[in-house]
Protein backbone atom coordinates (compact mmCIF):
# COMPACT_ATOMS: atom_id res chain seq x y z
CA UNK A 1 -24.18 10.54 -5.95
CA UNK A 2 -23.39 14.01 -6.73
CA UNK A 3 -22.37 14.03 -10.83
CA UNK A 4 -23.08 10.85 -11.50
CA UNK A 5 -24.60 10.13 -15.04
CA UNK A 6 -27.52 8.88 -14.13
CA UNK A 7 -28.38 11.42 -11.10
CA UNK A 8 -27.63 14.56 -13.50
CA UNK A 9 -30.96 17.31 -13.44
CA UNK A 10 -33.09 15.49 -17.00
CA UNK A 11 -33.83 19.45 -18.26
CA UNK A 12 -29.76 19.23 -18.83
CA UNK A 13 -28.43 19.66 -21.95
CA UNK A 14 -26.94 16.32 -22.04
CA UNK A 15 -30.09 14.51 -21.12
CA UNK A 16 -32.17 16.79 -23.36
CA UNK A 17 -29.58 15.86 -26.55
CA UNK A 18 -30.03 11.82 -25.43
CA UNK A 19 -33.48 11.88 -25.03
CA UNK A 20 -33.77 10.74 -28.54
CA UNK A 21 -31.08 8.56 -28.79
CA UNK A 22 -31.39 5.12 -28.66
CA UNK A 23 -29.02 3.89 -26.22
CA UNK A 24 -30.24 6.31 -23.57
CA UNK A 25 -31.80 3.55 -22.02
CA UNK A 26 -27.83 2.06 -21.74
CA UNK A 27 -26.92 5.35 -20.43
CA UNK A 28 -29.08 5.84 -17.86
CA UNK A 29 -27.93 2.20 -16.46
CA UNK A 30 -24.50 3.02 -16.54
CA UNK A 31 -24.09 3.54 -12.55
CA UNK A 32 -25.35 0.03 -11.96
CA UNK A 33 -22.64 -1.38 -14.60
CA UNK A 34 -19.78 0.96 -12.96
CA UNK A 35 -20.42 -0.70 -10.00
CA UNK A 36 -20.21 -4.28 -10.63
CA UNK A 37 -16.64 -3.22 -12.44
CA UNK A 38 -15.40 -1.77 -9.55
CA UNK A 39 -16.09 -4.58 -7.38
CA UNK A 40 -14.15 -6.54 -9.67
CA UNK A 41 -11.46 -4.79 -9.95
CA UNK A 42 -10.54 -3.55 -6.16
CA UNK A 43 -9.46 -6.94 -4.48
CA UNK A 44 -6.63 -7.59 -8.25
CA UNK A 45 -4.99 -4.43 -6.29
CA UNK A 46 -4.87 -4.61 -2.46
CA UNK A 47 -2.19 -6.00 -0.92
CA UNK A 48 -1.18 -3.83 2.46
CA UNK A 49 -5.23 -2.73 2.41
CA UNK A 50 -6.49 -6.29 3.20
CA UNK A 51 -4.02 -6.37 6.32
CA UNK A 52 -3.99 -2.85 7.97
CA UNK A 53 -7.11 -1.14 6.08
CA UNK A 54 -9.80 -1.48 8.93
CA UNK A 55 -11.31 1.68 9.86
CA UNK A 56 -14.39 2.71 7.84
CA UNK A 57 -14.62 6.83 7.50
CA UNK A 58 -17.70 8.39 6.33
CA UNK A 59 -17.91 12.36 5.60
CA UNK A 60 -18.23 14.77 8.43
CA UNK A 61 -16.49 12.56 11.05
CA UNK A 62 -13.77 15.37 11.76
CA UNK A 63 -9.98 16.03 10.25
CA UNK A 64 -8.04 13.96 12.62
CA UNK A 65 -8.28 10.55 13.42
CA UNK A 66 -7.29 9.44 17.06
CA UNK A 67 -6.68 5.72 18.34
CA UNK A 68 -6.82 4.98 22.12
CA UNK A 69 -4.72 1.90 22.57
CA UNK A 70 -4.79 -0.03 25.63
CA UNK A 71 -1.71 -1.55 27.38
CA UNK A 72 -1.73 -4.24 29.43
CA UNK A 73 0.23 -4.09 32.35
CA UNK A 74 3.68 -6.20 32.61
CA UNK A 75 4.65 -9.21 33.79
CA UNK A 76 7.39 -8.72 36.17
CA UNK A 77 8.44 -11.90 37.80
CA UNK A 78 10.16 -14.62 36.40
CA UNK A 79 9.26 -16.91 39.35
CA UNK A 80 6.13 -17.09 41.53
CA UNK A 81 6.34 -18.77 44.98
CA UNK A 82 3.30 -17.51 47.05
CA UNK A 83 3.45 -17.57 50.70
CA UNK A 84 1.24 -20.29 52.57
CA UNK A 85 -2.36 -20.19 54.13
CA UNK A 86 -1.16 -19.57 57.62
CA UNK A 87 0.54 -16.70 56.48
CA UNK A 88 -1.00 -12.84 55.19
CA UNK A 89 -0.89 -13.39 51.89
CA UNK A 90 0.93 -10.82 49.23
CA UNK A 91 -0.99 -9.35 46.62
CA UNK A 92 -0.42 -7.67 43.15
CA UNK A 93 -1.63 -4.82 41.90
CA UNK A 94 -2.24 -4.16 37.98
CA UNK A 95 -2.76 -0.45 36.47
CA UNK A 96 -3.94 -0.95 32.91
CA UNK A 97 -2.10 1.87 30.75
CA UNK A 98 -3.18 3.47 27.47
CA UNK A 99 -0.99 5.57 24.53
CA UNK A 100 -2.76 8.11 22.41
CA UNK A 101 -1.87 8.14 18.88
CA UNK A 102 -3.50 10.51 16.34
CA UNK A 103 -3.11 11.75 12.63
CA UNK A 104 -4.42 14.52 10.27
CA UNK A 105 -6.46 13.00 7.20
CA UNK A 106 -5.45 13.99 3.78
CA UNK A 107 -7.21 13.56 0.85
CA UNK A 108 -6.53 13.04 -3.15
CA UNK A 109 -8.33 13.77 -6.16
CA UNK A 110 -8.17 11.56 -9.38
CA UNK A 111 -9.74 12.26 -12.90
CA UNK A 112 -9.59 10.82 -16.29
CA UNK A 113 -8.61 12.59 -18.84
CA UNK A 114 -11.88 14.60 -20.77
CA UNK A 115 -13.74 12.20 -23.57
CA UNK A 116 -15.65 13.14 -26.31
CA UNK A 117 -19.35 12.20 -26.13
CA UNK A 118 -20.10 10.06 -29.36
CA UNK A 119 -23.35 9.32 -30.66
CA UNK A 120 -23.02 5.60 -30.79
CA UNK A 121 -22.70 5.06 -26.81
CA UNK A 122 -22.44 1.26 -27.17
CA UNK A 123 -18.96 2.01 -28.81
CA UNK A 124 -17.94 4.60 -26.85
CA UNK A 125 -18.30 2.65 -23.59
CA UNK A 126 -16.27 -0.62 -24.84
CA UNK A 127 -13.47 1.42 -26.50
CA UNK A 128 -12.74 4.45 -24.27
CA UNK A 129 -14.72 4.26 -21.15
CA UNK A 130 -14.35 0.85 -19.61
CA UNK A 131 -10.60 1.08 -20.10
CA UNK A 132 -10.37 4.27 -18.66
CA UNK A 133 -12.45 3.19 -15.70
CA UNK A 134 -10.61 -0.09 -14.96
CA UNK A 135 -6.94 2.21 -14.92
CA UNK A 136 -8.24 4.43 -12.88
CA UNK A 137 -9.41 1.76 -10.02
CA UNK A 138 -6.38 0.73 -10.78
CA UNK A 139 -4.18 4.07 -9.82
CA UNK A 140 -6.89 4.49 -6.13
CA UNK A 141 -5.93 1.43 -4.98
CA UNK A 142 -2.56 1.05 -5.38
CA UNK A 143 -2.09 4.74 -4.07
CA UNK A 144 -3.87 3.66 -1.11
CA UNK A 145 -1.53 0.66 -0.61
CA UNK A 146 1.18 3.12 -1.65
CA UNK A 147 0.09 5.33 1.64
CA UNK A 148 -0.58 2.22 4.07
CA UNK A 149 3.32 0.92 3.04
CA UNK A 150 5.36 4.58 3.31
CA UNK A 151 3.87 4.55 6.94
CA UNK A 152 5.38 1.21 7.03
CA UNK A 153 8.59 2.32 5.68
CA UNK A 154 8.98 5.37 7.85
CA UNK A 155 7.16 4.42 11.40
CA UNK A 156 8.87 1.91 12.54
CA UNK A 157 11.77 2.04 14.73
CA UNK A 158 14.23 -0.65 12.99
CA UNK A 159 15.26 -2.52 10.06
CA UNK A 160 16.40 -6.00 9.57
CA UNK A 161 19.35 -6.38 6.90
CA UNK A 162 19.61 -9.94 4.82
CA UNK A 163 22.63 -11.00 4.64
CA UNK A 164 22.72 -14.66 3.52
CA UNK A 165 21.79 -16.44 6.47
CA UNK A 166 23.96 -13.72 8.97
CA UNK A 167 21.55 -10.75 8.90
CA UNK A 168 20.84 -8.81 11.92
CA UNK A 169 18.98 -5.56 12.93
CA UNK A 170 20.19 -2.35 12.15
CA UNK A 171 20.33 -0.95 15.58
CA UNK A 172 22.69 -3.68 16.45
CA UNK A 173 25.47 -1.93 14.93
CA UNK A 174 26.95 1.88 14.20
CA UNK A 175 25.78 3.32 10.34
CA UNK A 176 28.22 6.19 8.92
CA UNK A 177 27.36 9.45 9.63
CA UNK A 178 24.71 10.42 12.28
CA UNK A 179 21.75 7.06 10.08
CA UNK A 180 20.17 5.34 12.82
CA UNK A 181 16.41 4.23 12.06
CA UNK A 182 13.54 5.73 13.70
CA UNK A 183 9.91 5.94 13.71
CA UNK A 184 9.14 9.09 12.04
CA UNK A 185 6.36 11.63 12.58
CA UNK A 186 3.59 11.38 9.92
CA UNK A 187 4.24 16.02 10.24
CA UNK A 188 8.25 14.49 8.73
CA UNK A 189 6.99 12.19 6.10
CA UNK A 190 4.18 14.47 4.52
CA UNK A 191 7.49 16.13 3.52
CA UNK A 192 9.08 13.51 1.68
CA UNK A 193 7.29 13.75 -1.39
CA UNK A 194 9.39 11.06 -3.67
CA UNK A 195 12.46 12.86 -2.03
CA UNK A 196 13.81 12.23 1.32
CA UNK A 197 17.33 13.55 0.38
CA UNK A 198 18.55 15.60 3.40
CA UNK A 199 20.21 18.03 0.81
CA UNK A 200 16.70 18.65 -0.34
CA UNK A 201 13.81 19.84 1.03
CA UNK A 202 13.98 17.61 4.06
CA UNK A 203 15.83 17.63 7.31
CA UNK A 204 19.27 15.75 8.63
CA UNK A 205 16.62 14.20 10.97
CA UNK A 206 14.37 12.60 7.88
CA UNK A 207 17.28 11.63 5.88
CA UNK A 208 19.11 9.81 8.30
CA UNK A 209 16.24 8.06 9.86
CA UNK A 210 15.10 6.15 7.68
CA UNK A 211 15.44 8.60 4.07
CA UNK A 212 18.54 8.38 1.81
CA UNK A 213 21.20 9.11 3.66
CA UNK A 214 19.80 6.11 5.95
CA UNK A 215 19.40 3.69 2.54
CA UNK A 216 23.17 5.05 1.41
CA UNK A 217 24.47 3.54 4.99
CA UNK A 218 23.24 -0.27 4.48
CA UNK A 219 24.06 -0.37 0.71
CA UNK A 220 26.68 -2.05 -0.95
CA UNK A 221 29.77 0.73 -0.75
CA UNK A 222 28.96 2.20 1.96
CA UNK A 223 32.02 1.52 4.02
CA UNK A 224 33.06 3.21 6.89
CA UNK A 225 31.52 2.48 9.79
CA UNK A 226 28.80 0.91 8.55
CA UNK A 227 30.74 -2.53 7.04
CA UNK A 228 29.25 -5.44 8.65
CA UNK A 229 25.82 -4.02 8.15
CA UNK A 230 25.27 -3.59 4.53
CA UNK A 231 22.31 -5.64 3.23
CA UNK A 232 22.90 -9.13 1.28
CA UNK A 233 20.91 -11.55 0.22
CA UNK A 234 18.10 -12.70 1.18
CA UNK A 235 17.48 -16.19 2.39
CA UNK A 236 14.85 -18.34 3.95
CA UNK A 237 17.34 -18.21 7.39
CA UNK A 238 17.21 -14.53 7.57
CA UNK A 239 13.60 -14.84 7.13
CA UNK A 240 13.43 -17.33 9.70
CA UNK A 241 15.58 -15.29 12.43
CA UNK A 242 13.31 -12.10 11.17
CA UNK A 243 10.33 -13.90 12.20
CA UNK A 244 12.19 -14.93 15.65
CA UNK A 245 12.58 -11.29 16.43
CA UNK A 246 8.81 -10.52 15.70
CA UNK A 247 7.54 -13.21 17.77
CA UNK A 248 10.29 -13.45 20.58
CA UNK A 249 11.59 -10.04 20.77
CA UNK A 250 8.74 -8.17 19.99
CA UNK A 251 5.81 -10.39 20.95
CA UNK A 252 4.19 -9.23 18.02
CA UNK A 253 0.41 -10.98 17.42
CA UNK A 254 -0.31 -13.02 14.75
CA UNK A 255 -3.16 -12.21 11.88
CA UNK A 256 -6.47 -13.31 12.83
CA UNK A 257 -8.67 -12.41 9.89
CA UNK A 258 -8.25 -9.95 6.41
CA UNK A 259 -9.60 -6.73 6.05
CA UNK A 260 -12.25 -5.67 3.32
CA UNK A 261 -12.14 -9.06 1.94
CA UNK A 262 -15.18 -10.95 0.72
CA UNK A 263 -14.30 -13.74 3.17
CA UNK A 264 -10.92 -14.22 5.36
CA UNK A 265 -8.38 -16.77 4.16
CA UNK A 266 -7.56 -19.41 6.10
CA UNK A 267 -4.02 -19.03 5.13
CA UNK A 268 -3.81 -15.77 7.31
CA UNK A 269 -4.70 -17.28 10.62
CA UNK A 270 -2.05 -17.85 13.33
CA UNK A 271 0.70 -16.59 11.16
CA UNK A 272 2.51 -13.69 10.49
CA UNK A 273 2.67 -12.18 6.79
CA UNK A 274 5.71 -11.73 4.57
CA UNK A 275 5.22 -9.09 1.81
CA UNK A 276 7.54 -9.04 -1.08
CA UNK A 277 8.78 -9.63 -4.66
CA UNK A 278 7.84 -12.59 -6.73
CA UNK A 279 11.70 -12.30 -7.70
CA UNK A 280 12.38 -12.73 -3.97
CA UNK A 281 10.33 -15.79 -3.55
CA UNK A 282 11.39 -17.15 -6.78
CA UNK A 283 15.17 -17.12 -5.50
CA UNK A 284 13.62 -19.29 -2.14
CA UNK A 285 13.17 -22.01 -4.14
CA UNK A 286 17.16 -22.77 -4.64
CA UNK A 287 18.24 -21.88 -1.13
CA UNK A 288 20.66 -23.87 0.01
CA UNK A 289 19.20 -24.93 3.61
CA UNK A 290 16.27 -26.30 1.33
CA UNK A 291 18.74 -29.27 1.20
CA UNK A 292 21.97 -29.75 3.27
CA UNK A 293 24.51 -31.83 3.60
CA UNK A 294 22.37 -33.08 6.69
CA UNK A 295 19.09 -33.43 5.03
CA UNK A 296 16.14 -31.04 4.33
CA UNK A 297 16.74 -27.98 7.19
CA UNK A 298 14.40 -25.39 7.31
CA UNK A 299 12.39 -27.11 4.43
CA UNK A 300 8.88 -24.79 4.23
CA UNK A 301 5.32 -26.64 4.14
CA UNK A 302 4.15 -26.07 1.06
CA UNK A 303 6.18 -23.12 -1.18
CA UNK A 304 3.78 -23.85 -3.91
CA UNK A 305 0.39 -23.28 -2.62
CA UNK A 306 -1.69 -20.59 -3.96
CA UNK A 307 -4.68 -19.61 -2.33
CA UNK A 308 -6.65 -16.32 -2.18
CA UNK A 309 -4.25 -13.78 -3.38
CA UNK A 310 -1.22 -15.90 -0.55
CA UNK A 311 2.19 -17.90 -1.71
CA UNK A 312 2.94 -20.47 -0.47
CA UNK A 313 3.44 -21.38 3.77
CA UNK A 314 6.79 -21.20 5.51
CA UNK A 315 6.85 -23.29 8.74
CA UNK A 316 3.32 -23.10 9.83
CA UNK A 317 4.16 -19.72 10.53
CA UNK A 318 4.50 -17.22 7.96
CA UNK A 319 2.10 -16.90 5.01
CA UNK A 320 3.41 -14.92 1.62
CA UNK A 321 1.49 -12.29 -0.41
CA UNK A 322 2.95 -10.37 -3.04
CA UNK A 323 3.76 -6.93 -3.91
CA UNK A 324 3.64 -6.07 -7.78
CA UNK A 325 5.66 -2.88 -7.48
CA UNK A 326 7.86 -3.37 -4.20
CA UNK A 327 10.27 -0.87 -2.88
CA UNK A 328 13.31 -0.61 -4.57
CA UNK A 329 16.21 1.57 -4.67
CA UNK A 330 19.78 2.00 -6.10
CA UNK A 331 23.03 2.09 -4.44
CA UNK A 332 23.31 5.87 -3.26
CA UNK A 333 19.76 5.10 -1.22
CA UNK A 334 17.48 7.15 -3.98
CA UNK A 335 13.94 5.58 -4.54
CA UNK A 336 13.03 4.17 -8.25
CA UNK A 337 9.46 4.34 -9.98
CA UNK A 338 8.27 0.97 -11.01
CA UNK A 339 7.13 2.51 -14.57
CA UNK A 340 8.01 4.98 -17.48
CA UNK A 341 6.86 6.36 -20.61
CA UNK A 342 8.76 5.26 -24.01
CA UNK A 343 7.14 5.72 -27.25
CA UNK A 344 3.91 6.16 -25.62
CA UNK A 345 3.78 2.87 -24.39
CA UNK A 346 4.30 2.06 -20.61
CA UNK A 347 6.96 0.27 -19.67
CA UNK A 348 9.09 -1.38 -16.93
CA UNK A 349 11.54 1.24 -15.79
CA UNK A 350 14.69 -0.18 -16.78
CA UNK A 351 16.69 0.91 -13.28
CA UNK A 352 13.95 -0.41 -11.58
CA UNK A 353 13.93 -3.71 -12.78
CA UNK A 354 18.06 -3.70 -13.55
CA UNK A 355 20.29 -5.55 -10.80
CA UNK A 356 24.12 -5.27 -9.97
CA UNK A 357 25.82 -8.21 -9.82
CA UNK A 358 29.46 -6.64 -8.67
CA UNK A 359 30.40 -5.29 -4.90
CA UNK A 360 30.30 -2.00 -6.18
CA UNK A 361 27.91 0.86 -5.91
CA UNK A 362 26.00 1.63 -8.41
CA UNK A 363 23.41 3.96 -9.68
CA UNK A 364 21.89 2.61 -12.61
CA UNK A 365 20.56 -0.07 -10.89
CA UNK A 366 17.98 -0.74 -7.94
CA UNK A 367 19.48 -3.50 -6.68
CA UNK A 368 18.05 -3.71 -3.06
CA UNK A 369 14.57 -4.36 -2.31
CA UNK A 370 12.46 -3.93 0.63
CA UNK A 371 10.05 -6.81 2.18
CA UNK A 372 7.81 -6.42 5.76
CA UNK A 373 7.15 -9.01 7.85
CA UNK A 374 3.95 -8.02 9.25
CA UNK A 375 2.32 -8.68 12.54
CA UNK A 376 -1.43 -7.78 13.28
CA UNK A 377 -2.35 -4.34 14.56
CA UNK A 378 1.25 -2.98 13.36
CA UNK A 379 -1.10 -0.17 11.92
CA UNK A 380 -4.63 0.64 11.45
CA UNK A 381 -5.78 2.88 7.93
CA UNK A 382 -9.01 3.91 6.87
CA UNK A 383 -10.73 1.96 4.15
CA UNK A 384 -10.96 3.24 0.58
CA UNK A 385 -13.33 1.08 -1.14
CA UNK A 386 -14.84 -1.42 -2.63
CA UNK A 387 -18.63 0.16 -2.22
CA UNK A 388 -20.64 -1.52 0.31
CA UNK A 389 -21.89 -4.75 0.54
CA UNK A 390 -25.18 -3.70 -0.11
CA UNK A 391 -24.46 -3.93 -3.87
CA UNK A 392 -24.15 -7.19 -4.14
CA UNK A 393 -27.77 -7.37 -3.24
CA UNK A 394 -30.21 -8.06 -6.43
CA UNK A 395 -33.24 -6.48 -5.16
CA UNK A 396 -31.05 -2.83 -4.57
CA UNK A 397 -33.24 0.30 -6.35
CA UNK A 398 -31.89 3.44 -8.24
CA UNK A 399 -32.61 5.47 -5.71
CA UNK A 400 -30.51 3.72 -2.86
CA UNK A 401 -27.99 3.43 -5.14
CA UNK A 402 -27.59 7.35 -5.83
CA UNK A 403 -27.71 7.50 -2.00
CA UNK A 404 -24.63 5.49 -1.00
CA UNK A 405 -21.20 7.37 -0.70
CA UNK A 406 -18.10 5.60 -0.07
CA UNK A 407 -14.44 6.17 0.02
CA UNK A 408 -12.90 6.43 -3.65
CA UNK A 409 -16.37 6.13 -5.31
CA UNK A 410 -15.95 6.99 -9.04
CA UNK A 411 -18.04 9.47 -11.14
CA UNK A 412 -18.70 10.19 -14.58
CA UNK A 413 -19.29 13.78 -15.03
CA UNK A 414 -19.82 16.51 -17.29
CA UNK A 415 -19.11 19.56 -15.39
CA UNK A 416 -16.07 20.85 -16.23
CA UNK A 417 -14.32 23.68 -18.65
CA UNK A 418 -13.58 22.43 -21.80
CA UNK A 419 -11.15 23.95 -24.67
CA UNK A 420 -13.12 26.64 -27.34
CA UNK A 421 -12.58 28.86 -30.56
CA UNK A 422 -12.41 32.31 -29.31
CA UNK A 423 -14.82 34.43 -30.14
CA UNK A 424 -12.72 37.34 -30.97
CA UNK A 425 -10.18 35.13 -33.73
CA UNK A 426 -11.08 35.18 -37.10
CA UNK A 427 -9.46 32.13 -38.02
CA UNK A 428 -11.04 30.18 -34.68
CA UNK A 429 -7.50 29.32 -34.00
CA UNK A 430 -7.25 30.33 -30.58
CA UNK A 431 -8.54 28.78 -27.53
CA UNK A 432 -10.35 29.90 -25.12
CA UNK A 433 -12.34 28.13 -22.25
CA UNK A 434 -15.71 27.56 -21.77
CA UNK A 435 -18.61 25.95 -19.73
CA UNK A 436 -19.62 22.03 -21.03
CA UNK A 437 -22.80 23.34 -21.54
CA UNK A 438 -23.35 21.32 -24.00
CA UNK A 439 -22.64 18.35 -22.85
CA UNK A 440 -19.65 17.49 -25.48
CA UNK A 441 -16.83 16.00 -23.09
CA UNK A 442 -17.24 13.43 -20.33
CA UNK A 443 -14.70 12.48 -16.98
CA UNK A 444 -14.65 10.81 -14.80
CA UNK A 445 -13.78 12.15 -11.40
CA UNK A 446 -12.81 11.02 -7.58
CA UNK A 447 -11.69 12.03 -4.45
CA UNK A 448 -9.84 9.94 -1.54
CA UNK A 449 -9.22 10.05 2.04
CA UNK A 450 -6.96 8.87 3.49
CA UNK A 451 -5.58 8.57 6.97
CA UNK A 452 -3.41 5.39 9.23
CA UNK A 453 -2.39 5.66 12.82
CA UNK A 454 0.28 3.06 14.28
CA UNK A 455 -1.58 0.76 16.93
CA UNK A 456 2.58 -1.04 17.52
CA UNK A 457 4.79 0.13 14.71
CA UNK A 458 6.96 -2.69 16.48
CA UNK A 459 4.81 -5.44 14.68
CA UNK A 460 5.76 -4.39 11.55
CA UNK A 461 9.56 -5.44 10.74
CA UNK A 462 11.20 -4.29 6.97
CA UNK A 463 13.53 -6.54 5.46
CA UNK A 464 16.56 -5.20 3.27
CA UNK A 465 18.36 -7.44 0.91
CA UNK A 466 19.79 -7.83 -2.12
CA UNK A 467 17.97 -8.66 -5.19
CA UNK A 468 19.32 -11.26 -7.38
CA UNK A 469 17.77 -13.82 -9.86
CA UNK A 470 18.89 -17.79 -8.89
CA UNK A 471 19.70 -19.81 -12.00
């Protein structure tokens, strides 16, 4: 475990100045106590990871990562009528087919900022480092869900648009300008970077299928050709016709089991999964086909179960998990960030979280949100964390545990430049930078890979509508 605490050389200067400190003991430990926090904290922030995040990467296993996927050959008859026994009989032949789909890995780096090593450890750890461990879990894993749903976003080949009961698929109609949805090359989105504008850095082909000038076309004001098609409300029909296209149109598989779960959730099996908004699910509960004029239509199983990280069951056939920080985006097709910075306090963007309740456009507000309805083996993404299951053995030693490596471990290290007085000012006023050689500052440090390959982008259906709050 290279730079962890407890691994550094003992003739270090930081070891050397601890040697006679009392909670050295504490110190030395503090690998084992990392661990058990990270644990914790991994599953609070996986949502897309537990359903797509099934291939396990381990260093020196190459810079691409390739998927063979079988096809099975077609069924091309709708009738069968075989000739009899004193006749030759006819015979089929099937040819098994295959697609090749492959991906560069990239990889991320995450730090803390530097701390200051204080005498009184105990202190130090329940003050400064525990909270600064905990965010930065926090931050890996949702950028790794962050990475699973953008190939989500911009891999698959269509879009369904809400509408209040009369939504349809985007392809089923003409968008202004040259939009039209397609499954993008993982080369084109490496390019969006938080901008997808085609006036940007992009191209016309990014922006149109399936970056802003895509978004722009099924918003509210878009006009033109694309009226007819612009994305309304969301209701538990349009869900219900969604999930008609994934399993009739699309023949899309359901879930079987979760990914880098602890155990899989019954909830999961035989179903399909909805991902979205607790606002969106909150507006379910006063849809109006909950209770017509006829009686209870499309009335869901049970919309208030709650049961290992899932909400509630629709039909016997789609299960719901949440997304704290869904996709959102305003009026002109621009993305919004979930959070800001006021006062030094983090808060809820206020255009993120602001809705439009008039037919017009507008850009101070992200009122449409994106859901998936997800199918199994839609994608498949390499793992990043939590550490193996080996830790949650008792009898694991020190030395097995500075062995283990995995995906998005987390480090505390003291090998870094830090900030000093130059030698050369009189007044020690100006900075300079040095070695830690003295083992002042502390950070901790990690490094991600990631990588996702499509197995059937197909399976994987986005939902557009617009947001509102019921009352």
């Amino acid at each position: 475990m290279a730079h962890a605490i407890g691994g550094l050389d003992p003739a270090s200067s930081l070891a050397a100045a601890m040697a006679t400190n009392v909670a050295s003991n504490n110190f030395n430990k503090l690998d084992f106590y990392l661990v058990k926090n990270e644990v914790a904290l991994f599953p609070r922030w996986n949502v897309y990871d537990t359903l797509y995040g099934s291939i396990k990467w381990q260093p020196n296993m190459g810079d691409t990562l390739q998927g063979l996927t079988p096809s099975p050959s077609p069924i091309q008859r709708s009738t069968f009528a075989p000739n009899v026994l004193a006749d030759a009989p006819l015979k089929d032949i099937y040819k098994v087919g295959e697609r090749n789909e492959s991906a560069k890995l990239s990889y991320h780096r995450y730090e803390s900022t530097r701390f200051r090593f204080l005498n009184s450890f105990e202190s130090f750890w329940r003050d400064q480092l525990s909270y600064a461990h905990k965010d930065i879990v926090r931050q890996i894993q949702t950028s790794q869900n962050q990475f699973i749903r953008t190939l989500m976003w911009y891999q698959t080949p269509d879009v369904y648009l809400a509408d209040s009961g009369a939504g349809r698929l985007s392809s089923s109609g003409n968008l202004d300008g040259s939009a039209a949805k397609v499954s993008l090359t993982q080369d084109q989105i490496r390019t969006i970077d938080a901008d997808d504008d085609r006036t940007s850095a992009t191209t016309a082909a990014i922006g149109e299928g399936g970056g802003q000038e895509y978004r722009d076309a099924i918003c509210v004001g878009a006009g033109g050709t694309s009226a007819g098609l612009e994305a309304g409300y969301l209701t538990l029909k349009d869900i219900y016709q969604a999930m008609l296209v994934l399993q009739e149109d699309v023949q899309a598989p359901t879930f079987d089991r979760q990914f880098g779960t602890p155990k899989s959730s019954e909830m999961i099996k035989g179903k399909y999964v909805l991902v979205c908004s607790t606002e969106a699910w909150a507006s379910l509960m006063w849809d109006a086909d909950l209770a017509g004029t006829g009686g209870r239509r499309l009335a869901p199983a049970n919309m208030n179960l709650i049961n290992d990280g899932f909400a509630g069951d629709l039909w016997g056939k789609i299960t719901v998990k949440f997304d704290p920080h869904p996709l959102r985006f305003i009026d002109n097709g621009a993305w919004v960030n979930p959070q800001t910075v006021t006062n030094n306090k983090v808060v809820p963007n206020s255009v993120y979280t602001a809705i439009s309740d008039t037919a017009t456009a507008s850009d101070t507000a992200a009122s449409n949100e994106v859901a998936f309805l997800c199918g199994a083996d839609a994608f498949k993404a390499i793992s990043v964390g939590p550490p193996p299951k080996e830790f949650a053995s008792k009898n694991i030693s020190k030395k097995k545990l500075y062995s283990m490596n995995w995906n998005g471990q987390i480090d505390l290290t003291d090998q870094f430049l830090v900030p000093t007085a130059s030698a050369t000012s009189v007044d020690h006023t100006e900075n300079s930078w040095d070695l830690n050689v003295y083992g002042d500052f502390l950070k901790f440090i990690s490094q991600t890979i990631h990588g996702g390959i499509p197995g059937d982008a197909r399976h994987c259906l986005p939902i557009v509508y617009r947001r509102r709050r019921v009352a």
